[in-house]
Protein backbone atom coordinates (compact mmCIF):
# COMPACT_ATOMS: atom_id res chain seq x y z
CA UNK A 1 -59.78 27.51 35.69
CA UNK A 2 -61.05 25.66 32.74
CA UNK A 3 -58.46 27.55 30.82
CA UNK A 4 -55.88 26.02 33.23
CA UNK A 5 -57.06 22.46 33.01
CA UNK A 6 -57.17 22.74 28.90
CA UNK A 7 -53.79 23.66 29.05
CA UNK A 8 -52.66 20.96 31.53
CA UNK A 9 -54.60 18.14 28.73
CA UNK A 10 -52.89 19.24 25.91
CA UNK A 11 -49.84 19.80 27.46
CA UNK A 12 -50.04 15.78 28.69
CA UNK A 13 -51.17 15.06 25.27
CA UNK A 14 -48.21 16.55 23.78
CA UNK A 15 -45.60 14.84 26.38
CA UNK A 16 -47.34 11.50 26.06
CA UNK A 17 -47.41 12.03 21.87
CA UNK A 18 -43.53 12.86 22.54
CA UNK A 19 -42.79 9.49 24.64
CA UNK A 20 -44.66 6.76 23.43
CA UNK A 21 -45.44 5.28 19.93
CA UNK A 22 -43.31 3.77 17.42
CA UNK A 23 -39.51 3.10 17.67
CA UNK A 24 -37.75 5.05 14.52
CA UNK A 25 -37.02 2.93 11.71
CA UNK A 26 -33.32 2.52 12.68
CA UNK A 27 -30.99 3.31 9.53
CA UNK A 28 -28.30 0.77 8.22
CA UNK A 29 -24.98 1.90 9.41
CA UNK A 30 -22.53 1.69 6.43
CA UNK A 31 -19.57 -0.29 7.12
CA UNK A 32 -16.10 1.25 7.88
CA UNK A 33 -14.11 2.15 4.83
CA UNK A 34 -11.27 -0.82 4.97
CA UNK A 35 -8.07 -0.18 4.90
CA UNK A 36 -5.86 -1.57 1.65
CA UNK A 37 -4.97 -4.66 2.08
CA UNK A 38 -1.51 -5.49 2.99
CA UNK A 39 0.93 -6.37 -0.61
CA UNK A 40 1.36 -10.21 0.11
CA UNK A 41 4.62 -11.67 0.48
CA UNK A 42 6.76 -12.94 -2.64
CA UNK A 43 5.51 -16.47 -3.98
CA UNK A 44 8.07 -18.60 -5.19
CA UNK A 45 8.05 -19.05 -8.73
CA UNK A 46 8.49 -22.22 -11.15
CA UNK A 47 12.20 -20.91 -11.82
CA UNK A 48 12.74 -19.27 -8.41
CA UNK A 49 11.63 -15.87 -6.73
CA UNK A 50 9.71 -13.31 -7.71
CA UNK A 51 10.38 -9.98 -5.44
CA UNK A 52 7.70 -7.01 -6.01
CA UNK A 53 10.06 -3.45 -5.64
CA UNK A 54 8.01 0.09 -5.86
CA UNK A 55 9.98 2.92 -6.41
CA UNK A 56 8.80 6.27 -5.80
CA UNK A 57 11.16 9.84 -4.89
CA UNK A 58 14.17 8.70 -3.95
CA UNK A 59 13.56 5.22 -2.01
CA UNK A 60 12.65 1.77 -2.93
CA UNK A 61 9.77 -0.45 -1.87
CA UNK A 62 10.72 -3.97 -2.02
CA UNK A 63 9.40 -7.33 -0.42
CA UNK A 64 11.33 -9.03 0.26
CA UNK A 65 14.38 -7.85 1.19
CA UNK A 66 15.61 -11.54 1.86
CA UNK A 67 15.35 -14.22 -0.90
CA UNK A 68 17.20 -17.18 -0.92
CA UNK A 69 20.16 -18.01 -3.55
CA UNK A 70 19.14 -19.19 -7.38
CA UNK A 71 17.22 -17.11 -10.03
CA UNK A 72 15.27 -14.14 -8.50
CA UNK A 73 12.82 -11.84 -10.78
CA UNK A 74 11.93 -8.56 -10.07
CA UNK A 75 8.51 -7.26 -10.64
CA UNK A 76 9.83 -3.31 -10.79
CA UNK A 77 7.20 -0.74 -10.84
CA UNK A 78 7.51 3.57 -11.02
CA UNK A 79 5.41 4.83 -8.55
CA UNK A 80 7.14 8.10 -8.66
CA UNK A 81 6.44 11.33 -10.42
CA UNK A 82 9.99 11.41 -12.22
CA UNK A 83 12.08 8.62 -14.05
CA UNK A 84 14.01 6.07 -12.34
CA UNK A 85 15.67 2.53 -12.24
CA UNK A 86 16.58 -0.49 -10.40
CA UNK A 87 20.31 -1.39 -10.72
CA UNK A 88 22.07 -4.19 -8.72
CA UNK A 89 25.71 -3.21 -7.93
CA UNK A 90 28.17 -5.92 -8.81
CA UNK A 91 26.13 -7.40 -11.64
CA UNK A 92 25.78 -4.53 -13.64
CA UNK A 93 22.71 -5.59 -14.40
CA UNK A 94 19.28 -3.99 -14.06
CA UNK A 95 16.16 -1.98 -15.49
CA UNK A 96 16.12 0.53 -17.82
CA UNK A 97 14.95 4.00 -16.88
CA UNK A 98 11.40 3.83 -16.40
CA UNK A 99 8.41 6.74 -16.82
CA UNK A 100 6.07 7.74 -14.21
CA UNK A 101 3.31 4.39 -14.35
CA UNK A 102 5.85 2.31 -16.15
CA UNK A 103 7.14 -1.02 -15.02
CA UNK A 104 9.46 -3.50 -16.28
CA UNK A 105 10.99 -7.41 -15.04
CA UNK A 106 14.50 -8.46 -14.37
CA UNK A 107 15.16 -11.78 -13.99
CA UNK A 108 18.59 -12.92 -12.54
CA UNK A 109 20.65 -15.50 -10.74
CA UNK A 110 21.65 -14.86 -7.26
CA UNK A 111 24.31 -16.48 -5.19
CA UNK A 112 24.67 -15.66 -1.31
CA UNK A 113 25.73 -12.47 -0.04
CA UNK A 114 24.52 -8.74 0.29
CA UNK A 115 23.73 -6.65 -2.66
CA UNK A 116 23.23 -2.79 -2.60
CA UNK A 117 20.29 -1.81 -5.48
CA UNK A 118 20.41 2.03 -6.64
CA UNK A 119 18.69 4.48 -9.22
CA UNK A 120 21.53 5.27 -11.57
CA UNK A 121 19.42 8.26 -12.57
CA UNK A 122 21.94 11.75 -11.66
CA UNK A 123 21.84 12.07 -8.17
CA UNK A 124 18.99 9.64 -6.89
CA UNK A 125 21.51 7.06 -4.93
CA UNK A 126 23.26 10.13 -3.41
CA UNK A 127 19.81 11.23 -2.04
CA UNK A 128 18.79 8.19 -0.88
CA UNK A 129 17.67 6.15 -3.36
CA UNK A 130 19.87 2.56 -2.77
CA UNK A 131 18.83 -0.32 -0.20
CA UNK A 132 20.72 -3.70 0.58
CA UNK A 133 19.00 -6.99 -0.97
CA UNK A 134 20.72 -10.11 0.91
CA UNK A 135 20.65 -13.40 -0.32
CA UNK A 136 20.64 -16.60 1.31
C-alpha cells in the first residue's frame, strides 16, 4: 500500500510540475517577408515624360503605356538573357541593341496617336516582342 500511495505523490508531483510554473519566454515572431514593392508610375519630367520599359524574352514591360503628347524619354532596360532593342515604328528611331544588364535612354517628341514599339533583333517582333504606346 505504501508503495501505491508513493506512486500516487510522485505521480501528482509530476502532473502539478507539468501544469503550473512559469509561462515560456515567448519568441519574437519574425515579420513576413514583403513583397517588392510595386515600380511607381512615370513622373513627369522638366522637359516632359519619362516612361520606364523592361524588356525581357520576347515582351516588353513598360509604364506607362499612355503618355500625353510632347517630348517623352525612355528609361530602357535588358532584363533578358539575350540582346534586344526598343524601336518605335514610324520614327525610325530607337535604342541600340542592348546586352543582358545593359540599359540605355531615348528621348523623343511625341504627337497624338498610337505607336507600335518592336525588337528589331531577327525574329523577336514576329514572336511577340512589339506592344502599342498611345499618345495623348
Amino acid at each position: 500500500m505504501r508503495y501505491i500511495v508513493v506512486i500516487l505523490v510522485v505521480t501528482i508531483a509530476l502532473i502539478a510540475a507539468a501544469c503550473g510554473g512559469r509561462q515560456p519566454a515567448q519568441q519574437p515572431v519574425p515579420p513576413a517577408a514583403q513583397p517588392p514593392a510595386a515600380q511607381p508610375p512615370a513622373a513627369p519630367t522638366a522637359s516632359g515624360r519619362t516612361v520606364r520599359v523592361r524588356m525581357s524574352e520576347f515582351k516588353y514591360e513598360m509604364q506607362p503605356v499612355e503618355v500625353p503628347a510632347g517630348t517623352v524619354t525612355f528609361q530602357v532596360e535588358n532584363v533578358g538573357t539575350v540582346e534586344h532593342d526598343f524601336l518605335i515604328e514610324g520614327l525610325d528611331k530607337g535604342t541600340q541593341q542592348l546586352r543582358p544588364g545593359q540599359s540605355a535612354t531615348l528621348t523623343v517628341d511625341l504627337k497624338p496617336g498610337s505607336y507600335n514599339v518592336f525588337c528589331n533583333v531577327a525574329g523577336h517582333k514576329e514572336a511577340g516582342m512589339q506592344m502599342q504606346l498611345v499618345v495623348k
